[in-house]
C-alpha atoms as a PDB file:
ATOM      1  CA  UNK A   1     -61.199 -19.033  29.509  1.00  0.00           C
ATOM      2  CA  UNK A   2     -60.733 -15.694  29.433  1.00  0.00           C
ATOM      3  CA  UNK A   3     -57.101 -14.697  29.066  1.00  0.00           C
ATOM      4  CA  UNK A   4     -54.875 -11.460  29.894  1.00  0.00           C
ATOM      5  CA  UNK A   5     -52.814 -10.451  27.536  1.00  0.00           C
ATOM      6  CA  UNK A   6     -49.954  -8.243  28.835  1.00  0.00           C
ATOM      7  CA  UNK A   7     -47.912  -7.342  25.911  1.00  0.00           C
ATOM      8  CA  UNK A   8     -44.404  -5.206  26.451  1.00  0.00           C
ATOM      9  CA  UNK A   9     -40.475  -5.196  25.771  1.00  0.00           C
ATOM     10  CA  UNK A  10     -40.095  -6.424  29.469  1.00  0.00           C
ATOM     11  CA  UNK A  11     -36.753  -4.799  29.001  1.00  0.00           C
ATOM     12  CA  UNK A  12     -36.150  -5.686  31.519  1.00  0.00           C
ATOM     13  CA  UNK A  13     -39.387  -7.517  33.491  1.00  0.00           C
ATOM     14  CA  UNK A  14     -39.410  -6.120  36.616  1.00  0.00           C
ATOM     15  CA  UNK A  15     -41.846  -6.201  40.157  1.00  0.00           C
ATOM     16  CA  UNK A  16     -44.010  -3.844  38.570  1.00  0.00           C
ATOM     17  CA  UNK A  17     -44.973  -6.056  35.860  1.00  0.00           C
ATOM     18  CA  UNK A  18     -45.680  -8.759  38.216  1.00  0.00           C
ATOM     19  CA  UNK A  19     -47.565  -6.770  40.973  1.00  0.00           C
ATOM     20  CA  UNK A  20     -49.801  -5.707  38.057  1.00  0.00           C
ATOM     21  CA  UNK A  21     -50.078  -9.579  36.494  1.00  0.00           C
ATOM     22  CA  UNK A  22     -50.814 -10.290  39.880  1.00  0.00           C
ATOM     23  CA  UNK A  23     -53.382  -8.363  40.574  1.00  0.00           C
ATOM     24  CA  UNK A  24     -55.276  -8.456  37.294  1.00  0.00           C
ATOM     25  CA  UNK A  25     -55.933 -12.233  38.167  1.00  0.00           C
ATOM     26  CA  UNK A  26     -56.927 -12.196  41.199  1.00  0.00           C
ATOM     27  CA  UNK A  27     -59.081  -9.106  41.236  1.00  0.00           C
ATOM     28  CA  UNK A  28     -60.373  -9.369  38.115  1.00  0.00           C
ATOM     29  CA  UNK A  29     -62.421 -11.682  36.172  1.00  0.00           C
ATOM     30  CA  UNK A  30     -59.402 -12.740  34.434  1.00  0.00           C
ATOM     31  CA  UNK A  31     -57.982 -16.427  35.015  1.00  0.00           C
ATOM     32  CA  UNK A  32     -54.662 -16.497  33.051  1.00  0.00           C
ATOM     33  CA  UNK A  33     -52.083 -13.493  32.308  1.00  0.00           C
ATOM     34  CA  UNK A  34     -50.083 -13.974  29.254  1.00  0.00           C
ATOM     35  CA  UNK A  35     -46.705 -12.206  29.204  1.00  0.00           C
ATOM     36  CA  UNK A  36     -46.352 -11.667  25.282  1.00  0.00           C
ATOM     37  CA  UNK A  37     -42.672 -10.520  24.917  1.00  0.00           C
ATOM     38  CA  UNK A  38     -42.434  -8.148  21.938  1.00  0.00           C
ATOM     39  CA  UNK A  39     -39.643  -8.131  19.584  1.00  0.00           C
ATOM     40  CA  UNK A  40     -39.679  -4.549  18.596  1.00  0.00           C
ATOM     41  CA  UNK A  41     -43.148  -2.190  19.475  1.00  0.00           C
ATOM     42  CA  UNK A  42     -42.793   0.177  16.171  1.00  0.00           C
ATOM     43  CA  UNK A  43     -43.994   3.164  18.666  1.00  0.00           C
ATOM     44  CA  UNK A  44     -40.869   2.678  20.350  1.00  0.00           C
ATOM     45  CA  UNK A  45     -36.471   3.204  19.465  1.00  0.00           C
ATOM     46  CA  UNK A  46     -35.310  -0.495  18.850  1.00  0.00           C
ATOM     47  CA  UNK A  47     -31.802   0.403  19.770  1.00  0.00           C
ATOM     48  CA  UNK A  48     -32.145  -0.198  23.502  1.00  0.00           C
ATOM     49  CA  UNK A  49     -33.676  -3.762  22.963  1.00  0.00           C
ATOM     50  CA  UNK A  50     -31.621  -6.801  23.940  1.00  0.00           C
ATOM     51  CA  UNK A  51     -32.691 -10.029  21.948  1.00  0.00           C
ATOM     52  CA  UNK A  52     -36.135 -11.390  22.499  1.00  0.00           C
ATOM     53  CA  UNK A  53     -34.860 -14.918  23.403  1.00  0.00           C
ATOM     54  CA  UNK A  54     -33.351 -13.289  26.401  1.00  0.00           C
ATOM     55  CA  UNK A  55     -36.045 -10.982  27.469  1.00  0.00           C
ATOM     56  CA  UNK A  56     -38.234 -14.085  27.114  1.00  0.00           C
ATOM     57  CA  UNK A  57     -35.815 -16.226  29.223  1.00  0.00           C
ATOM     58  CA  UNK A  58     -35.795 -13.446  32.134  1.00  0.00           C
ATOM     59  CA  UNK A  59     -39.694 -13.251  31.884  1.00  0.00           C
ATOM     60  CA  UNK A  60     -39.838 -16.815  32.208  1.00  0.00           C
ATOM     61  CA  UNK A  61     -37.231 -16.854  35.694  1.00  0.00           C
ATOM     62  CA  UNK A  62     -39.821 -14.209  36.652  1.00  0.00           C
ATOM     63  CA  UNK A  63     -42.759 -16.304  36.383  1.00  0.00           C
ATOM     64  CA  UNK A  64     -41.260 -19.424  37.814  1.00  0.00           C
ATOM     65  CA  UNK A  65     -43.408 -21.844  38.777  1.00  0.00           C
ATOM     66  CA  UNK A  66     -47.221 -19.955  38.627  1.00  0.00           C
ATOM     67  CA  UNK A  67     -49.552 -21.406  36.754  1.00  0.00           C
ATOM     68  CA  UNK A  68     -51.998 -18.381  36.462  1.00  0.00           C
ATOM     69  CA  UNK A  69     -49.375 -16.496  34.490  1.00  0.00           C
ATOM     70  CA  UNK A  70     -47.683 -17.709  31.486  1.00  0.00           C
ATOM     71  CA  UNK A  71     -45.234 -16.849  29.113  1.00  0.00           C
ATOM     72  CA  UNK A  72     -46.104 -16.170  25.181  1.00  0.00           C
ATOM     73  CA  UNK A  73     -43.228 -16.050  22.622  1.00  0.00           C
ATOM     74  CA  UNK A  74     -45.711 -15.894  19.285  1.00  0.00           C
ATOM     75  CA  UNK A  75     -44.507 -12.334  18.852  1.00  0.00           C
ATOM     76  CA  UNK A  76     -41.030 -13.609  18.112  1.00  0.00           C
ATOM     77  CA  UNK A  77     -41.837 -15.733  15.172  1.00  0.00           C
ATOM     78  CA  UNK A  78     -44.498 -13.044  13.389  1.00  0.00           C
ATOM     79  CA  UNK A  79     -43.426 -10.526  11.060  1.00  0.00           C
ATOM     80  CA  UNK A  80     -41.608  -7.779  12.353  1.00  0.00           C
ATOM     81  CA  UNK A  81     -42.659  -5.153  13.094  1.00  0.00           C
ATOM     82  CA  UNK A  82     -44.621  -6.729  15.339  1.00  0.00           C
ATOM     83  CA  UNK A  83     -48.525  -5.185  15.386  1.00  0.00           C
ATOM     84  CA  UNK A  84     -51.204  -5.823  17.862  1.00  0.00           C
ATOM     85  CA  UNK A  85     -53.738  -6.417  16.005  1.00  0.00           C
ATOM     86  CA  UNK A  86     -51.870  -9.410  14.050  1.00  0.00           C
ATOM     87  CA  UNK A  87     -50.726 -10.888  17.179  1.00  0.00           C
ATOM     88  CA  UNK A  88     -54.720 -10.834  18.433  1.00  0.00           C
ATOM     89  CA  UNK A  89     -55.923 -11.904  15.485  1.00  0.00           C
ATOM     90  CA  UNK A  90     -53.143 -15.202  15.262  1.00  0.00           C
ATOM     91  CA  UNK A  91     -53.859 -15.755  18.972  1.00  0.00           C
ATOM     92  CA  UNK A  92     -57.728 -16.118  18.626  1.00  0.00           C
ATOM     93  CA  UNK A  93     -57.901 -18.235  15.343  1.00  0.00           C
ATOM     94  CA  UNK A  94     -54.937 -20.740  17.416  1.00  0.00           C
ATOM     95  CA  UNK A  95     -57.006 -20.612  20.470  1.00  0.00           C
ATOM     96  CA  UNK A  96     -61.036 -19.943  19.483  1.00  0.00           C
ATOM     97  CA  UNK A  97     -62.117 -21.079  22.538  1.00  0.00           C
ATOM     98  CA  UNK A  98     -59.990 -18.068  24.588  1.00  0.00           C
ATOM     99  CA  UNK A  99     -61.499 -15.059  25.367  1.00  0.00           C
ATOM    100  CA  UNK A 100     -58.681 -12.274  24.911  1.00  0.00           C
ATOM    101  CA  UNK A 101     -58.163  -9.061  26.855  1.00  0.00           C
ATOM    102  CA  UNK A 102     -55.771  -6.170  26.276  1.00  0.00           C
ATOM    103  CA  UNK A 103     -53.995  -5.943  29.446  1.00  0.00           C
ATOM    104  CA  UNK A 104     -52.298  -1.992  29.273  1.00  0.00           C
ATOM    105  CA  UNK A 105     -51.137   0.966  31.176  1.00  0.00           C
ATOM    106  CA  UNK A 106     -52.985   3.919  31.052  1.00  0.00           C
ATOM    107  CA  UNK A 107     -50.093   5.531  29.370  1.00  0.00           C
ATOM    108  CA  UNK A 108     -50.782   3.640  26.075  1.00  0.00           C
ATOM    109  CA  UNK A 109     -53.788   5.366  25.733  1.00  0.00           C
ATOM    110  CA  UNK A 110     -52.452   8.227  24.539  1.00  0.00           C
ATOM    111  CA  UNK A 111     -50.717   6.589  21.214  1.00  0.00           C
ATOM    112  CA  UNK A 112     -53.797   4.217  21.235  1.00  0.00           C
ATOM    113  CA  UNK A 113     -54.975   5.988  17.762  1.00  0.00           C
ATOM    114  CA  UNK A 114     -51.644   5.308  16.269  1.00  0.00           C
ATOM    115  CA  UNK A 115     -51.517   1.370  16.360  1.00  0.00           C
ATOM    116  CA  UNK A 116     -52.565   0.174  13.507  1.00  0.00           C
ATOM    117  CA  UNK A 117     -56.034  -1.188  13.517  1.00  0.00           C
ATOM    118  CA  UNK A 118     -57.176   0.426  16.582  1.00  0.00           C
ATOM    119  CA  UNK A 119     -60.956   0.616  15.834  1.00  0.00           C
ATOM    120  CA  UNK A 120     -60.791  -3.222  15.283  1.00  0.00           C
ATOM    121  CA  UNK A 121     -58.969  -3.698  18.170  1.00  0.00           C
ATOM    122  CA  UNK A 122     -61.805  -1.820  20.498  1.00  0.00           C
ATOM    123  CA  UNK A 123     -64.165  -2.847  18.301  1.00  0.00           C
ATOM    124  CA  UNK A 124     -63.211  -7.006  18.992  1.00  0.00           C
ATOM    125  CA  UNK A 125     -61.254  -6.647  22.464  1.00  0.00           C
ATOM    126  CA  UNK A 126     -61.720  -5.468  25.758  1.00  0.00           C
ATOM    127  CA  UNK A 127     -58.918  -3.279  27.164  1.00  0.00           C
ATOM    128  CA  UNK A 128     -58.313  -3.667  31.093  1.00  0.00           C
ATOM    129  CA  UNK A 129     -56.077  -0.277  31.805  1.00  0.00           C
ATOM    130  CA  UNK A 130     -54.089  -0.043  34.867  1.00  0.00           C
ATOM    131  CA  UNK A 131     -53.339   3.779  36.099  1.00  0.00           C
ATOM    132  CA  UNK A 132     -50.238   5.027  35.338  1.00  0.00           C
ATOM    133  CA  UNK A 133     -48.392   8.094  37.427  1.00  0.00           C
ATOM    134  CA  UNK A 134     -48.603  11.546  36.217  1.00  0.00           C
ATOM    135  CA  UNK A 135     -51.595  10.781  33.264  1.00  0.00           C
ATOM    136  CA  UNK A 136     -53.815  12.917  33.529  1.00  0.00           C
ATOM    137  CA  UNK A 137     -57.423  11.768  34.908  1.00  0.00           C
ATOM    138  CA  UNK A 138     -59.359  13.371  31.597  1.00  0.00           C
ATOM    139  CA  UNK A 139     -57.613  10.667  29.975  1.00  0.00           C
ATOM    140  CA  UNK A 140     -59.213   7.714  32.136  1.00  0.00           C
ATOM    141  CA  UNK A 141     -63.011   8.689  31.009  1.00  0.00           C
ATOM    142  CA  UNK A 142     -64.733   6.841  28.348  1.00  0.00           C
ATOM    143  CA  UNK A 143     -62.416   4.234  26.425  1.00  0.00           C
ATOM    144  CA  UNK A 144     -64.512   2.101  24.181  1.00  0.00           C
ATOM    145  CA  UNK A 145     -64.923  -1.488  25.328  1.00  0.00           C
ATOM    146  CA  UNK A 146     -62.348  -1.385  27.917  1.00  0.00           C
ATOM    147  CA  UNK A 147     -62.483  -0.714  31.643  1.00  0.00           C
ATOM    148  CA  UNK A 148     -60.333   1.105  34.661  1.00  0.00           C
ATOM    149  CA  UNK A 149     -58.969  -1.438  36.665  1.00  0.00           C
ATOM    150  CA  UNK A 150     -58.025   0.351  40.448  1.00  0.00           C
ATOM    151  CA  UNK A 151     -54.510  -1.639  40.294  1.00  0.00           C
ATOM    152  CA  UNK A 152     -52.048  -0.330  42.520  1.00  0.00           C
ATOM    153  CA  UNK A 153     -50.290   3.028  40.821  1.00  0.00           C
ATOM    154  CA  UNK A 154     -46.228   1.386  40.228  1.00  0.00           C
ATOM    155  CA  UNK A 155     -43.925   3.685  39.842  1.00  0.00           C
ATOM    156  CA  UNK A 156     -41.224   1.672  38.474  1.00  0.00           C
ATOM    157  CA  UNK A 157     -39.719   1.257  34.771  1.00  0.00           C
ATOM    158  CA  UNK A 158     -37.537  -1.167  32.398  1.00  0.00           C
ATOM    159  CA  UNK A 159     -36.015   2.343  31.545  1.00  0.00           C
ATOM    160  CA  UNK A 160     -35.117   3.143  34.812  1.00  0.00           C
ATOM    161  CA  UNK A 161     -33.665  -0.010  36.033  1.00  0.00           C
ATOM    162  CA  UNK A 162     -31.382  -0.327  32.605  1.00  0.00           C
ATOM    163  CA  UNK A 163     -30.006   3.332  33.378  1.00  0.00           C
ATOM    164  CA  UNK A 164     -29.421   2.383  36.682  1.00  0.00           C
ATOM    165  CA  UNK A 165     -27.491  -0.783  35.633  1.00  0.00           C
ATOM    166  CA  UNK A 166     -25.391   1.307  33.439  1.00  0.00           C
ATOM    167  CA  UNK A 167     -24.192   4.067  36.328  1.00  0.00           C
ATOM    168  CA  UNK A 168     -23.537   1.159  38.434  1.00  0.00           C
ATOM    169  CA  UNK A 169     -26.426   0.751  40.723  1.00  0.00           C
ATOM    170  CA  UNK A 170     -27.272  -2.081  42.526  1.00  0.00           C
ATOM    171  CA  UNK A 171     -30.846  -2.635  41.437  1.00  0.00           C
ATOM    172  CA  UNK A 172     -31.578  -6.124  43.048  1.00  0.00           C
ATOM    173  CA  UNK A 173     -34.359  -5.418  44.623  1.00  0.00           C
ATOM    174  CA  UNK A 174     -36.798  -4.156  41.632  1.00  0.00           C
ATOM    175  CA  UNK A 175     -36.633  -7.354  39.857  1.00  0.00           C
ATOM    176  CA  UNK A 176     -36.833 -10.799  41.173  1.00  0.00           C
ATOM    177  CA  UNK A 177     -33.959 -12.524  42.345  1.00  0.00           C
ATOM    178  CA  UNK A 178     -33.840 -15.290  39.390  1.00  0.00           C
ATOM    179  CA  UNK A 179     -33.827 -12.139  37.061  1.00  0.00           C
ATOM    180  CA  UNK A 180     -31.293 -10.404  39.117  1.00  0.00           C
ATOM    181  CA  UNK A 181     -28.924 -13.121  38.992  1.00  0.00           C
ATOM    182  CA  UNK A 182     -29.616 -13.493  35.183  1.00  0.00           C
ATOM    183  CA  UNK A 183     -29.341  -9.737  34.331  1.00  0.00           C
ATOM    184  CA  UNK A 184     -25.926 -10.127  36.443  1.00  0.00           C
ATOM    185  CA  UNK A 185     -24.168 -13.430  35.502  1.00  0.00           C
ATOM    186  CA  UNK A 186     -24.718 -11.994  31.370  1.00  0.00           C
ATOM    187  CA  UNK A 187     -23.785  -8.568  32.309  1.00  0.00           C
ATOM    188  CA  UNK A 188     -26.640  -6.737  30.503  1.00  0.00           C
ATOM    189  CA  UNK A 189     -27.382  -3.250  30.469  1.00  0.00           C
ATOM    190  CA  UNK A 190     -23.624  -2.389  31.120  1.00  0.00           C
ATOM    191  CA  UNK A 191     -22.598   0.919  29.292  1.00  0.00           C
ATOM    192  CA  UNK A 192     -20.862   0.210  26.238  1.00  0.00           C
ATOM    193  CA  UNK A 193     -17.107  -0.433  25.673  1.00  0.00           C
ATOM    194  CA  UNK A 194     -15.447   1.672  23.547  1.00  0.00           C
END
């Protein structure tokens, strides 16, 4: 079966990440999108990161009942930092049978030389790369053993939606109800108290 994987903070997950899970399995030749919720990318500031059990839980209200696109939580219980290439390599010896593919914005092509392992990454697993706004197009041309996928361009970010939260904006509408209610009932992404 050959299997998405869509790996991110999901920081939180929001309508963007689902448009693109969305599309990705039924325009492509992929059957199953895997969520896998990161713990801490080591590219990225860990201080904005609420726990993974509840960015996993808010995936998983997300998702609801769609059996095309699933949740994975293997990142939380690997060695932290968590890297790629361990995560890839743990998911294909526990499923052999699974053909994995990279599921990524174009924008993590340009750090793609800084995970670690990235020649044995391309070298072992397709990357499907979803456009991005404001990347430059140079940057879509020849990526080894991966391919463009013409997803809809979403403009829409975990980073903008917690700042948003913060100043007091009513967000609802950029993440699913289920995660609305969630992010609201646990008041997260409030500013701090001081």
């Amino acid at each position: 079966m050959k299997t998405g994987l869509f790996f991110g903070s999901f920081n939180p997950i929001h309508i963007g990440h689902l448009a693109i899970a969305n599309y990705m399995v039924e325009f492509t030749d992929l059957e199953e999108i895997w969520f896998v919720v990161s713990p801490h990318n080591p590219l990225k500031s860990k201080e904005i990161l609420i726990s993974g059990i509840t960015r996993l839980a808010m995936v998983n209200l997300a998702i609801g009942n769609d059996t095309r696109i699933k949740t994975c939580d293997i990142e939380l219980s690997l060695p932290q930092p968590s890297y790629t290439i361990n995560t890839l390599n743990h998911l294909t010896e526990k499923y052999p049978v699974r053909e994995f593919v990279i599921v990524m914005g174009a924008d993590g092509l340009t750090n793609f030389d800084k995970w670690k392992c990235h020649d044995e990454i391309s070298d072992k697993y397709q990357r499907y790369v979803y456009p991005r706004p404001g990347l430059p197009s140079g940057l879509l041309s020849d990526i080894k053993n991966g391919r463009i996928i013409d997803a809809p361009l979403m403009d829409i970010s975990s980073t903008f939606i917690r700042e948003a939260i913060e100043t007091g904006k009513d967000v609802r509408y950029f993440v699913t109800s289920r995660v609305w209610d969630f992010i609201r009932d646990n008041q997260l992404y409030l500013p701090p108290k001081y």
